[in-house]
PDB file of N, CA and C in Angstrom:
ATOM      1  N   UNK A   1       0.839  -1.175   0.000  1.00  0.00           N
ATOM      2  CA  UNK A   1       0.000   0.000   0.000  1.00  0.00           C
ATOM      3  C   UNK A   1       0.887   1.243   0.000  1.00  0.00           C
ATOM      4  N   UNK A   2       0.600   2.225  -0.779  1.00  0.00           N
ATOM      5  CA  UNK A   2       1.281   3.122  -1.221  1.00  0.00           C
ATOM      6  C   UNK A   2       1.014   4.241   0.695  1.00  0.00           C
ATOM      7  N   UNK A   3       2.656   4.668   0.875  1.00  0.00           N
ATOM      8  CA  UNK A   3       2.556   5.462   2.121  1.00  0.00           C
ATOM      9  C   UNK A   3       3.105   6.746   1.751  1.00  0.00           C
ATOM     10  N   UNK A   4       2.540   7.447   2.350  1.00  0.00           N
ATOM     11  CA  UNK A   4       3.148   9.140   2.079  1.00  0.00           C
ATOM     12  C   UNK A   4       3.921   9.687   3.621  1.00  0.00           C
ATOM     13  N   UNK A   5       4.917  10.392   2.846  1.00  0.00           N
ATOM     14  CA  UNK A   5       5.700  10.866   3.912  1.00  0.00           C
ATOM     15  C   UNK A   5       5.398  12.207   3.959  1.00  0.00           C
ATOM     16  N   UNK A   6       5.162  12.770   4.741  1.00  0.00           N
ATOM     17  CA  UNK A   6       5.184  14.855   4.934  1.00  0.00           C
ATOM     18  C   UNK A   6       6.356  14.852   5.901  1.00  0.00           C
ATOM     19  N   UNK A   7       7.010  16.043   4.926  1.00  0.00           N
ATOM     20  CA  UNK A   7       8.078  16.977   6.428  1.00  0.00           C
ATOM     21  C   UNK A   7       8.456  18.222   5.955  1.00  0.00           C
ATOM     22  N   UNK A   8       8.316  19.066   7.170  1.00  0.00           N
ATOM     23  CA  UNK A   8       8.450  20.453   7.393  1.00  0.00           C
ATOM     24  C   UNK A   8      10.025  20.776   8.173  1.00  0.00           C
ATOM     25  N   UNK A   9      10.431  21.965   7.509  1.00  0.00           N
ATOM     26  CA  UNK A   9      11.701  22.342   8.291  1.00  0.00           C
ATOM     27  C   UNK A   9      11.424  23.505   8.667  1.00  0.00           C
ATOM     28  N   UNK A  10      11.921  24.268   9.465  1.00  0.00           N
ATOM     29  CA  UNK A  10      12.444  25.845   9.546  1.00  0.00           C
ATOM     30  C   UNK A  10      13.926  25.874  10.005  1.00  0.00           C
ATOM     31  N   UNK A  11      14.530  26.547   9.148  1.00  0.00           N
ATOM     32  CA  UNK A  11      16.318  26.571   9.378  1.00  0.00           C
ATOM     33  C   UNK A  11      16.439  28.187  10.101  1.00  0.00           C
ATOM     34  N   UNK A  12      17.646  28.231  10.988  1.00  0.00           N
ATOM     35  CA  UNK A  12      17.991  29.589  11.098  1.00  0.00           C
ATOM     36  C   UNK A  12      18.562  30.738   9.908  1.00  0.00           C
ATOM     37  N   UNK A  13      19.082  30.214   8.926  1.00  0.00           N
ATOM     38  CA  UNK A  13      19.341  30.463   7.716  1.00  0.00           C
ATOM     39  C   UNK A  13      19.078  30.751   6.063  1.00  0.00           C
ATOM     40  N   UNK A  14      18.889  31.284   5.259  1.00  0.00           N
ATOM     41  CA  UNK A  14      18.557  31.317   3.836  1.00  0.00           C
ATOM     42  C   UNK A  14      19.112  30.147   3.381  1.00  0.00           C
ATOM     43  N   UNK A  15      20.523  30.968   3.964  1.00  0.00           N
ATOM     44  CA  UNK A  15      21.535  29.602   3.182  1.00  0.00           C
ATOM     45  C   UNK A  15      21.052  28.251   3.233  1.00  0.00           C
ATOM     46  N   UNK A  16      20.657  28.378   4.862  1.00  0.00           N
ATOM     47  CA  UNK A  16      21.117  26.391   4.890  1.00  0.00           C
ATOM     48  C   UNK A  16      19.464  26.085   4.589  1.00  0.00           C
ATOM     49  N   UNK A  17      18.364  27.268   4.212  1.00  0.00           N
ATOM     50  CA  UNK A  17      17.530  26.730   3.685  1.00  0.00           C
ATOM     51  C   UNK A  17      17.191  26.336   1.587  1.00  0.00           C
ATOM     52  N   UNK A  18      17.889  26.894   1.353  1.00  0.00           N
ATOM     53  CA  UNK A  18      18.646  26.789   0.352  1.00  0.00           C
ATOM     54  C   UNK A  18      19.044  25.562  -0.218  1.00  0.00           C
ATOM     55  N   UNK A  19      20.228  25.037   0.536  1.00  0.00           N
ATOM     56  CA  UNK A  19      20.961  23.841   0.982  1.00  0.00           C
ATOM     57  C   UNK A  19      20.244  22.754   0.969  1.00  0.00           C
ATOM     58  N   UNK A  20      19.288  22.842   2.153  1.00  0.00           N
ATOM     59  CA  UNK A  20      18.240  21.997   2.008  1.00  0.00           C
ATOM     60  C   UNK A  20      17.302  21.361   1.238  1.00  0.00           C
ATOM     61  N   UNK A  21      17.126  22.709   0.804  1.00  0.00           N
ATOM     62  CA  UNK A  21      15.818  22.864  -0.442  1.00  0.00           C
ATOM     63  C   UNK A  21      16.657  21.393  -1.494  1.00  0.00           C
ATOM     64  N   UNK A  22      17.976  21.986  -1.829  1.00  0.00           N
ATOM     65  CA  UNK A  22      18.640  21.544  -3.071  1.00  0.00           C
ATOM     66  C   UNK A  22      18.521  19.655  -2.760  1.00  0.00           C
ATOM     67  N   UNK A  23      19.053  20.136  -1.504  1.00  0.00           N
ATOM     68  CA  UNK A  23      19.731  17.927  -1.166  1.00  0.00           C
ATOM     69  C   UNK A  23      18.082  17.156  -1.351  1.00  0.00           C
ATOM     70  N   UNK A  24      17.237  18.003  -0.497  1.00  0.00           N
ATOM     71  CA  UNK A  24      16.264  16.920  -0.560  1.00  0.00           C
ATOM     72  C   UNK A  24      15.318  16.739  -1.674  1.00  0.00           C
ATOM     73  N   UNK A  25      15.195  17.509  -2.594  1.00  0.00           N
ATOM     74  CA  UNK A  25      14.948  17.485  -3.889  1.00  0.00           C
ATOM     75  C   UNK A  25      15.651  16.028  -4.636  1.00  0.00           C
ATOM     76  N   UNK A  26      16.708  16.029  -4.776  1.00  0.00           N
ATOM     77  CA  UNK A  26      17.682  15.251  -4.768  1.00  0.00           C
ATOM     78  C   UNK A  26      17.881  13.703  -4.568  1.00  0.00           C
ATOM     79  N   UNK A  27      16.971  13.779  -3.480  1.00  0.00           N
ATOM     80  CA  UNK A  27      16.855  12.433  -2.755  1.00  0.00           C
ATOM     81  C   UNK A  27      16.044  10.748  -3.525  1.00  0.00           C
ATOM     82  N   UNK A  28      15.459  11.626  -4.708  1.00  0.00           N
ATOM     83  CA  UNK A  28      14.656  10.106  -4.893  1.00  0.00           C
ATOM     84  C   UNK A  28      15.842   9.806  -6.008  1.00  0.00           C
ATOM     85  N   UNK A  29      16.632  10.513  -6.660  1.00  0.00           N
ATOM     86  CA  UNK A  29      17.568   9.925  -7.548  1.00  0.00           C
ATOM     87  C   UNK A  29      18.786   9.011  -6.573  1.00  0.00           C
ATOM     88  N   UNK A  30      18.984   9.837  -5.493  1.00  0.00           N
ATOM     89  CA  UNK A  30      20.352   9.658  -4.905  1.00  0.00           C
ATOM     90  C   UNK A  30      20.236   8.387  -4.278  1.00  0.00           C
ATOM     91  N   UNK A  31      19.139   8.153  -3.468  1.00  0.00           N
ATOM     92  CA  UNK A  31      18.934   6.988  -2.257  1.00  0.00           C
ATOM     93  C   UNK A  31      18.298   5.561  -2.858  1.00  0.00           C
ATOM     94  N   UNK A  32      19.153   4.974  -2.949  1.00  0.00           N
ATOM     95  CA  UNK A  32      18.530   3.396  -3.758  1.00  0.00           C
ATOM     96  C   UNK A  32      18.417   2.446  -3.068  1.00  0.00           C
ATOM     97  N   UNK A  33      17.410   1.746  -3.346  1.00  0.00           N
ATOM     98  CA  UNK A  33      17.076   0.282  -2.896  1.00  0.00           C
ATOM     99  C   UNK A  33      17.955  -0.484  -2.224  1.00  0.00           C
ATOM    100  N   UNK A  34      18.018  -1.078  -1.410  1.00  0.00           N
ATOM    101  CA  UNK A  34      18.943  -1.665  -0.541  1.00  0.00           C
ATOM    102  C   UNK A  34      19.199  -3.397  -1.984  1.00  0.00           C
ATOM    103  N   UNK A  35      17.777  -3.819  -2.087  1.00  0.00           N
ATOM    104  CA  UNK A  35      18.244  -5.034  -2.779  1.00  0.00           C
ATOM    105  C   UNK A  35      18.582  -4.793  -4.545  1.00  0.00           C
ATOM    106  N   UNK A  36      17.832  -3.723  -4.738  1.00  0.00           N
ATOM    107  CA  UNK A  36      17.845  -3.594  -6.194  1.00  0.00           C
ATOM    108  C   UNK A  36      18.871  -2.606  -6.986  1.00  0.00           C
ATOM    109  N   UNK A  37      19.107  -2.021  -5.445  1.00  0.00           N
ATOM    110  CA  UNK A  37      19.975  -0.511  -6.085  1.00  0.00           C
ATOM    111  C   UNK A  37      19.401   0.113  -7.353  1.00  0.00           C
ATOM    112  N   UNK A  38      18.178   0.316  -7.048  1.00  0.00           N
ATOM    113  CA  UNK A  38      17.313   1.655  -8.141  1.00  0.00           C
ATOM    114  C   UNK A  38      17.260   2.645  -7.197  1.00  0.00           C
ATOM    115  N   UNK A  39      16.363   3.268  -7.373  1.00  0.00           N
ATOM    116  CA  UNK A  39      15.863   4.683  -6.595  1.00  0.00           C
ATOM    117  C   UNK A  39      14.220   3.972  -6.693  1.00  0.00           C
ATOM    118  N   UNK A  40      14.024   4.471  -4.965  1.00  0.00           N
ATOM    119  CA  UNK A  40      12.416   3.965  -4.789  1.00  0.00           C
ATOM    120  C   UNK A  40      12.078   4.805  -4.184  1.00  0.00           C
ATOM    121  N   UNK A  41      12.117   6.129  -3.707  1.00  0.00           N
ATOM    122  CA  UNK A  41      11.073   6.886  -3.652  1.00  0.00           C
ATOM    123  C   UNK A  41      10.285   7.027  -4.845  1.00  0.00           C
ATOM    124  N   UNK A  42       9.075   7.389  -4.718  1.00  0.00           N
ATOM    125  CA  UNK A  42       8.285   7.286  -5.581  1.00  0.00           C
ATOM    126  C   UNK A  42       8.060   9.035  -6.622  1.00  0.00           C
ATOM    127  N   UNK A  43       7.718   9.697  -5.409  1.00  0.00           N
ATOM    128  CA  UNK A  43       7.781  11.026  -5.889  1.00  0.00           C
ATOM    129  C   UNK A  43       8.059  11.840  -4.512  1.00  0.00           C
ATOM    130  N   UNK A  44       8.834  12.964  -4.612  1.00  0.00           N
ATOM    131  CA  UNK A  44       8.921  13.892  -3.589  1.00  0.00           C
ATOM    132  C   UNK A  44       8.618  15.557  -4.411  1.00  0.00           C
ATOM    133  N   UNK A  45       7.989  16.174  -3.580  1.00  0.00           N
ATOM    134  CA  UNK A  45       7.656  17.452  -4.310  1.00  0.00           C
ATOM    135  C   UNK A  45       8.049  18.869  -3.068  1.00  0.00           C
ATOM    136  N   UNK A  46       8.079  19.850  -3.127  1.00  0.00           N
ATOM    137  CA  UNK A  46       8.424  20.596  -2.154  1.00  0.00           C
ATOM    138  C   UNK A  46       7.812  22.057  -2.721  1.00  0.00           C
ATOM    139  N   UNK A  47       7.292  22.952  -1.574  1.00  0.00           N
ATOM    140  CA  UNK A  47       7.919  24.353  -1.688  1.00  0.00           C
ATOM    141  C   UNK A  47       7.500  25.089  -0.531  1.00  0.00           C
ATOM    142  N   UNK A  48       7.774  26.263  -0.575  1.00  0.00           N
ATOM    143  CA  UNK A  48       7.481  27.304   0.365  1.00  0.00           C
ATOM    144  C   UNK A  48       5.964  27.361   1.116  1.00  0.00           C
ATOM    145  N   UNK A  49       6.071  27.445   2.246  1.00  0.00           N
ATOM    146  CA  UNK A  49       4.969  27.529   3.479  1.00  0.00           C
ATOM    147  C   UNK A  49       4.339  28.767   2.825  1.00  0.00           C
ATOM    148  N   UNK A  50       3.131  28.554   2.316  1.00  0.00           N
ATOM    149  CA  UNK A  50       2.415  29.946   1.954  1.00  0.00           C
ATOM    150  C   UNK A  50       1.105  29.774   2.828  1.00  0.00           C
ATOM    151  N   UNK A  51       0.381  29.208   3.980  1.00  0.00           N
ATOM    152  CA  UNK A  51      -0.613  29.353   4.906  1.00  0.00           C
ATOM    153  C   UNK A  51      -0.645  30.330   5.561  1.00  0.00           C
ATOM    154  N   UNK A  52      -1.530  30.671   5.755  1.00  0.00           N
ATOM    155  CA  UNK A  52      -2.149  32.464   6.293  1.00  0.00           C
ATOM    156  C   UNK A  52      -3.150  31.612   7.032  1.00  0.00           C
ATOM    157  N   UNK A  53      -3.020  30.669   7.989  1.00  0.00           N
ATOM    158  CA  UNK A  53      -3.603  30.238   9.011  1.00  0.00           C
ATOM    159  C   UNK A  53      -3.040  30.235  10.319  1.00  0.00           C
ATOM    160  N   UNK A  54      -2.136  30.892  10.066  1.00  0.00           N
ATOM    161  CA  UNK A  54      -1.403  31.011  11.275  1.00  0.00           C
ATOM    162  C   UNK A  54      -0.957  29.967  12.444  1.00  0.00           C
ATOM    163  N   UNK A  55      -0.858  28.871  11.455  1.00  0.00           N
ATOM    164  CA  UNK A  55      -0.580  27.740  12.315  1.00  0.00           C
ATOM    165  C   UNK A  55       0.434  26.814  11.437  1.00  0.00           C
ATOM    166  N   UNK A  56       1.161  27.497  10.904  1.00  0.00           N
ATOM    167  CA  UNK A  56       2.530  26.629  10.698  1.00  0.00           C
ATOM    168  C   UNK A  56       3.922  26.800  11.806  1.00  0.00           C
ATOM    169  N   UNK A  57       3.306  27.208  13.038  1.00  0.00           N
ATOM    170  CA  UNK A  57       4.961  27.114  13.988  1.00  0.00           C
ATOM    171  C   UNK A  57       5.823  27.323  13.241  1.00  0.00           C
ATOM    172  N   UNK A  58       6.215  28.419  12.309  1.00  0.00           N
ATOM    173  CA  UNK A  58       7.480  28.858  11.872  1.00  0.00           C
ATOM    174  C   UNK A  58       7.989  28.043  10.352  1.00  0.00           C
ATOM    175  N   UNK A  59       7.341  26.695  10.270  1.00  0.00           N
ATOM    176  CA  UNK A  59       8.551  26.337   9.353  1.00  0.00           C
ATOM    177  C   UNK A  59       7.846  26.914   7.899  1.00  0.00           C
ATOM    178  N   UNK A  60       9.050  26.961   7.402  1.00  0.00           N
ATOM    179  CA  UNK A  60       9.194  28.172   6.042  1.00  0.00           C
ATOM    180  C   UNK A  60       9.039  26.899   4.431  1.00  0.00           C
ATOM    181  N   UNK A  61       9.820  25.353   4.707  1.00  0.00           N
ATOM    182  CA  UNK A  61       9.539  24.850   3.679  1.00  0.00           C
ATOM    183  C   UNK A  61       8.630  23.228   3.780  1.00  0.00           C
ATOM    184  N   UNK A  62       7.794  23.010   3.019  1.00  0.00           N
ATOM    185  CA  UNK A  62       7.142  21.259   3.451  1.00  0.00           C
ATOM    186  C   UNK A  62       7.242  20.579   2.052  1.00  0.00           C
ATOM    187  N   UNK A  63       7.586  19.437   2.534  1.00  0.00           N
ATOM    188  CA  UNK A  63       7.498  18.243   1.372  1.00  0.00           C
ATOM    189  C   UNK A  63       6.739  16.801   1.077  1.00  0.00           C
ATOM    190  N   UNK A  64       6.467  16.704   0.489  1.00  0.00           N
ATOM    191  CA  UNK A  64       5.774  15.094   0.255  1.00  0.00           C
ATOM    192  C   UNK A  64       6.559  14.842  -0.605  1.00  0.00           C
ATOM    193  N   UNK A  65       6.323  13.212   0.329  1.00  0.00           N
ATOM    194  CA  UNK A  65       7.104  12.246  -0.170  1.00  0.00           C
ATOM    195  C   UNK A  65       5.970  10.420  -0.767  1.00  0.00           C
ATOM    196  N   UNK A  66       6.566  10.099  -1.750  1.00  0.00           N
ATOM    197  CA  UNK A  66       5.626   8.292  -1.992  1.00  0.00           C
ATOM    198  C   UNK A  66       6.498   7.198  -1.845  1.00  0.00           C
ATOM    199  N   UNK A  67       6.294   6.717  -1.286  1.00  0.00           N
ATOM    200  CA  UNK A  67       7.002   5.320  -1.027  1.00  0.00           C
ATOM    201  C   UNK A  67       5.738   4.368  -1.814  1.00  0.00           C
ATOM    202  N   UNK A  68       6.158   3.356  -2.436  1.00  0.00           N
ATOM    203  CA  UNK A  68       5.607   2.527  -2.782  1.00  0.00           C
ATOM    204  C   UNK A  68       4.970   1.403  -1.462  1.00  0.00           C
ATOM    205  N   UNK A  69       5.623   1.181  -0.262  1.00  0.00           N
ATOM    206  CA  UNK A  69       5.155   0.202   0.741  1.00  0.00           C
ATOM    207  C   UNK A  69       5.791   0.785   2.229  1.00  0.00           C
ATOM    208  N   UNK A  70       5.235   0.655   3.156  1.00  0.00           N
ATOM    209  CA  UNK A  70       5.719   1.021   4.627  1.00  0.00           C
ATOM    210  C   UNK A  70       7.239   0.314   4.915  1.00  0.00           C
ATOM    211  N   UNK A  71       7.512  -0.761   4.397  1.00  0.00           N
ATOM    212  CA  UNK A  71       9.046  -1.083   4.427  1.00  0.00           C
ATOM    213  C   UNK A  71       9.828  -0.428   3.803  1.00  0.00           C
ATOM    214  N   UNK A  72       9.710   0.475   2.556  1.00  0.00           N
ATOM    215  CA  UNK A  72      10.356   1.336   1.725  1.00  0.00           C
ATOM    216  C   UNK A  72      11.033   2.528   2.798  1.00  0.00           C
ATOM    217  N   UNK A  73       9.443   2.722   3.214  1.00  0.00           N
ATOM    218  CA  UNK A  73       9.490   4.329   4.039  1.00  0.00           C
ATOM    219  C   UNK A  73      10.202   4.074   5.307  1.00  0.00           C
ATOM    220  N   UNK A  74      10.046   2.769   5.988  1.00  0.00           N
ATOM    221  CA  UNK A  74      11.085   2.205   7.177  1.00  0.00           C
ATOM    222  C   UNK A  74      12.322   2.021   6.762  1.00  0.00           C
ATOM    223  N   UNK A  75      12.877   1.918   5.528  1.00  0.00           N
ATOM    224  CA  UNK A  75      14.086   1.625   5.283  1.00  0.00           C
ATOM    225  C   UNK A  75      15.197   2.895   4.889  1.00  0.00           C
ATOM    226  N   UNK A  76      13.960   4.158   4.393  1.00  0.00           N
ATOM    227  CA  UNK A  76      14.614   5.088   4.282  1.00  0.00           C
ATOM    228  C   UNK A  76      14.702   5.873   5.524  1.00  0.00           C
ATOM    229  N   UNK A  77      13.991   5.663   6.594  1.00  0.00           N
ATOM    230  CA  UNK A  77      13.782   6.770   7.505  1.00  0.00           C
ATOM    231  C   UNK A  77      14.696   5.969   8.535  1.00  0.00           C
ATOM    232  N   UNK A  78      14.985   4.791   8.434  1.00  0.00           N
ATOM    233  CA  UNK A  78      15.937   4.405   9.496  1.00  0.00           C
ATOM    234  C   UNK A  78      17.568   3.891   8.562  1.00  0.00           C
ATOM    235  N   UNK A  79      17.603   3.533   7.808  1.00  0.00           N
ATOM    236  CA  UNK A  79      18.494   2.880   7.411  1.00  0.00           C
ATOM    237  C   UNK A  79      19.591   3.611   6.126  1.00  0.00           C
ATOM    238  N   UNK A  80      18.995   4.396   5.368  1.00  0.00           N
ATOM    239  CA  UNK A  80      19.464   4.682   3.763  1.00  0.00           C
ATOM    240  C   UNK A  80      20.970   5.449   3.971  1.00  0.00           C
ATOM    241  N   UNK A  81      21.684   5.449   3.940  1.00  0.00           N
ATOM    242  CA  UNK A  81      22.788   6.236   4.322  1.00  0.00           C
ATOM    243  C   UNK A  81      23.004   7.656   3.890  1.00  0.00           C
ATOM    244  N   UNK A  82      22.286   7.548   2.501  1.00  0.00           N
ATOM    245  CA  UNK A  82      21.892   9.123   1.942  1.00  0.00           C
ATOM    246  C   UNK A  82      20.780   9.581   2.648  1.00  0.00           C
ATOM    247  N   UNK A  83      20.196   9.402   3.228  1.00  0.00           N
ATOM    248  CA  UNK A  83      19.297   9.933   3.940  1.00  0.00           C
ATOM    249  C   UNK A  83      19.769  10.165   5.317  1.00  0.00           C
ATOM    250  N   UNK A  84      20.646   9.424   6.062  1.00  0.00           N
ATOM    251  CA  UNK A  84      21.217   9.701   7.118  1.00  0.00           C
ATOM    252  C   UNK A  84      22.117  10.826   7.364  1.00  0.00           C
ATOM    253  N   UNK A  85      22.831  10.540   5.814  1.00  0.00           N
ATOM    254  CA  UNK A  85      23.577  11.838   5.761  1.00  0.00           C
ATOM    255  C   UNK A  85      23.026  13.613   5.328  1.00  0.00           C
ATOM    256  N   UNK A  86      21.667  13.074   4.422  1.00  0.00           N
ATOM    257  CA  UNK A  86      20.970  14.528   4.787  1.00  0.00           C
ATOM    258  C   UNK A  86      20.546  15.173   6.397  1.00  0.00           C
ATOM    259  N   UNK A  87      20.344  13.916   7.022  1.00  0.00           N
ATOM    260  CA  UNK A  87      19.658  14.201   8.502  1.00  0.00           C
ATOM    261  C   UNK A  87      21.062  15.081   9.386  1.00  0.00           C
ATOM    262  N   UNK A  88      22.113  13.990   8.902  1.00  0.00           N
ATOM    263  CA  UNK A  88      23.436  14.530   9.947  1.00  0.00           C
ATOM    264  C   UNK A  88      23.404  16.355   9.519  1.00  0.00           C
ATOM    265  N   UNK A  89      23.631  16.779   7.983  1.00  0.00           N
ATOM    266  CA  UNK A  89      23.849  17.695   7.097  1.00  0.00           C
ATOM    267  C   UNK A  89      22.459  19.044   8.069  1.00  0.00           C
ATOM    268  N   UNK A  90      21.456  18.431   7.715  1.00  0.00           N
ATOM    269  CA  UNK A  90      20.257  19.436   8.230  1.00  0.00           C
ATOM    270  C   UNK A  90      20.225  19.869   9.688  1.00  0.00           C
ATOM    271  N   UNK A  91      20.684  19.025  10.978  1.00  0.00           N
ATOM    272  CA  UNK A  91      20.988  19.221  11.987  1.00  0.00           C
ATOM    273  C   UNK A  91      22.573  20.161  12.256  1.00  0.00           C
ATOM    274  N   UNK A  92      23.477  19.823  11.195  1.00  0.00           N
ATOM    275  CA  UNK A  92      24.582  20.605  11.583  1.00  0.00           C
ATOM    276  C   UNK A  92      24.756  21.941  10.641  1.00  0.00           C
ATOM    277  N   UNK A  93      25.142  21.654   9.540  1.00  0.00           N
ATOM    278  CA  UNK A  93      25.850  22.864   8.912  1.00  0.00           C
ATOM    279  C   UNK A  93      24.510  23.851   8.129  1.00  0.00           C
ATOM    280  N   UNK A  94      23.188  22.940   8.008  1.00  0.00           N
ATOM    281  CA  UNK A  94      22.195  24.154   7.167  1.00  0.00           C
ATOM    282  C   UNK A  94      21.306  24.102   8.281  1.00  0.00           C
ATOM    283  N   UNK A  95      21.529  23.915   9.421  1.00  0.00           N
ATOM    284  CA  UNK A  95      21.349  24.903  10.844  1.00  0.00           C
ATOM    285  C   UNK A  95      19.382  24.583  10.988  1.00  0.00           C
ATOM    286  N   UNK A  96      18.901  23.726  10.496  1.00  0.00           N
ATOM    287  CA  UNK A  96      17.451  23.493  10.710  1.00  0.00           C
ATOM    288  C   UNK A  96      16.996  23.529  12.383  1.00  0.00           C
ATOM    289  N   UNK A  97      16.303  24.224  12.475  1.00  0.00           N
ATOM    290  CA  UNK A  97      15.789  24.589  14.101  1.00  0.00           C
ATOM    291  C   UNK A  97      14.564  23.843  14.601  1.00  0.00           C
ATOM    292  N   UNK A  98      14.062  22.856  13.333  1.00  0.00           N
ATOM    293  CA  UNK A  98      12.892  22.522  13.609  1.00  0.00           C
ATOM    294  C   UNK A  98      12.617  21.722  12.834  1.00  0.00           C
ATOM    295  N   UNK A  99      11.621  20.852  12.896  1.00  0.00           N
ATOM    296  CA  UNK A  99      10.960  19.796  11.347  1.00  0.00           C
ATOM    297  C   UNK A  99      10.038  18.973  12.681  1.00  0.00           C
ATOM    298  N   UNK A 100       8.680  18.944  11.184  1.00  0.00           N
ATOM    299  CA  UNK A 100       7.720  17.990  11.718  1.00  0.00           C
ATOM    300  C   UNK A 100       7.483  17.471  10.380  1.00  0.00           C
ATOM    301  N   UNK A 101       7.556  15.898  11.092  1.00  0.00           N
ATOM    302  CA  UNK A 101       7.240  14.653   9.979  1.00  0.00           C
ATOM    303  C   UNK A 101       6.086  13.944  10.687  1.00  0.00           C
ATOM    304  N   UNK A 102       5.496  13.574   9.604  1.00  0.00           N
ATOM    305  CA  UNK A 102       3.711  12.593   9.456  1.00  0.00           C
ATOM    306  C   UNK A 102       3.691  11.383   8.159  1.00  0.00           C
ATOM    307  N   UNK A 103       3.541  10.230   8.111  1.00  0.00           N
ATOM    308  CA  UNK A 103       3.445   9.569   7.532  1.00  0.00           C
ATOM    309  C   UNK A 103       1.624   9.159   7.260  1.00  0.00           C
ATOM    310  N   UNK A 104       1.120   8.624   6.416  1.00  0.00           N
ATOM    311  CA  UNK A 104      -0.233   8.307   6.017  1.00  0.00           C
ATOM    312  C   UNK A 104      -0.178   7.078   4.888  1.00  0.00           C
ATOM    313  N   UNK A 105      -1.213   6.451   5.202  1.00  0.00           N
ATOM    314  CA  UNK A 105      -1.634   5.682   4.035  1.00  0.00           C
ATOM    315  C   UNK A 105      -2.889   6.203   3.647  1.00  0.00           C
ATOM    316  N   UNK A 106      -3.087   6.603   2.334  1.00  0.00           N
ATOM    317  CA  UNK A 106      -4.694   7.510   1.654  1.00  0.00           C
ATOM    318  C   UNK A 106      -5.552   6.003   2.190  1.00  0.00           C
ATOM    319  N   UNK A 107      -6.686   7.275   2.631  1.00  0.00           N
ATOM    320  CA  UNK A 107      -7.627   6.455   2.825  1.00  0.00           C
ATOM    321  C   UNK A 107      -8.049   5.566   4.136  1.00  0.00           C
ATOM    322  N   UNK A 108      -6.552   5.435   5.025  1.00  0.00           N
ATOM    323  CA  UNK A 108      -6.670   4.618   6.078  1.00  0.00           C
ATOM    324  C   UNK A 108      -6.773   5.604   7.466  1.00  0.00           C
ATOM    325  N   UNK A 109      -7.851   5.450   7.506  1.00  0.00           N
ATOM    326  CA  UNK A 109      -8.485   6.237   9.084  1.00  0.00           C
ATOM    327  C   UNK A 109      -8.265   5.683  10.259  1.00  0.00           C
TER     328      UNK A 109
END
């Protein structure tokens, strides 16, 4: 069953939002299959926080993400090394102050 990933950042920085913007864009080419060595994200899309609801707590960029199956999305969120190394990257040098992540399967209440 197809799972969706959401995540939000707010960085102290342009730059390291910038930075960010660029790597995780990036990510469904870069991070491959553990058995197949393809690329299995499915689709990731991104842009700028434009809500005038006054309830985004600060963060400035959000993304969706498709995984084809919940082991995909477990394998990238715990295991992928390109993905580990965006996490190390976003916590240190492009200075992210914040992120909220939500996973979903459409449809499942």
């Amino acid at each position: 069953m197809v799972v969706y990933h959401i995540v939000a950042f707010k960085t102290r920085s342009a730059t390291g939002l910038q930075a960010l913007r660029e790597a995780f864009l990036a990510l469904p080419q870069e991070c491959l299959h553990p058995t197949t060595n393809k690329p299995y994200i499915q689709i990731a899309r991104g842009g700028k926080q434009i809500s005038t609801e006054g309830k985004d707590r600060g963060m400035q960029v959000c993304f969706v993400m498709e995984f084809e199956n919940e082991d995909d999305l477990a394998y990238y969120l715990d295991k992928d090394p390109v993905h580990e190394e965006f996490k190390n990257k976003a916590g240190g040098e492009w200075e992210t102050m914040d992120v909220v992540a939500m996973d979903f399967n459409e449809g499942v209440f």
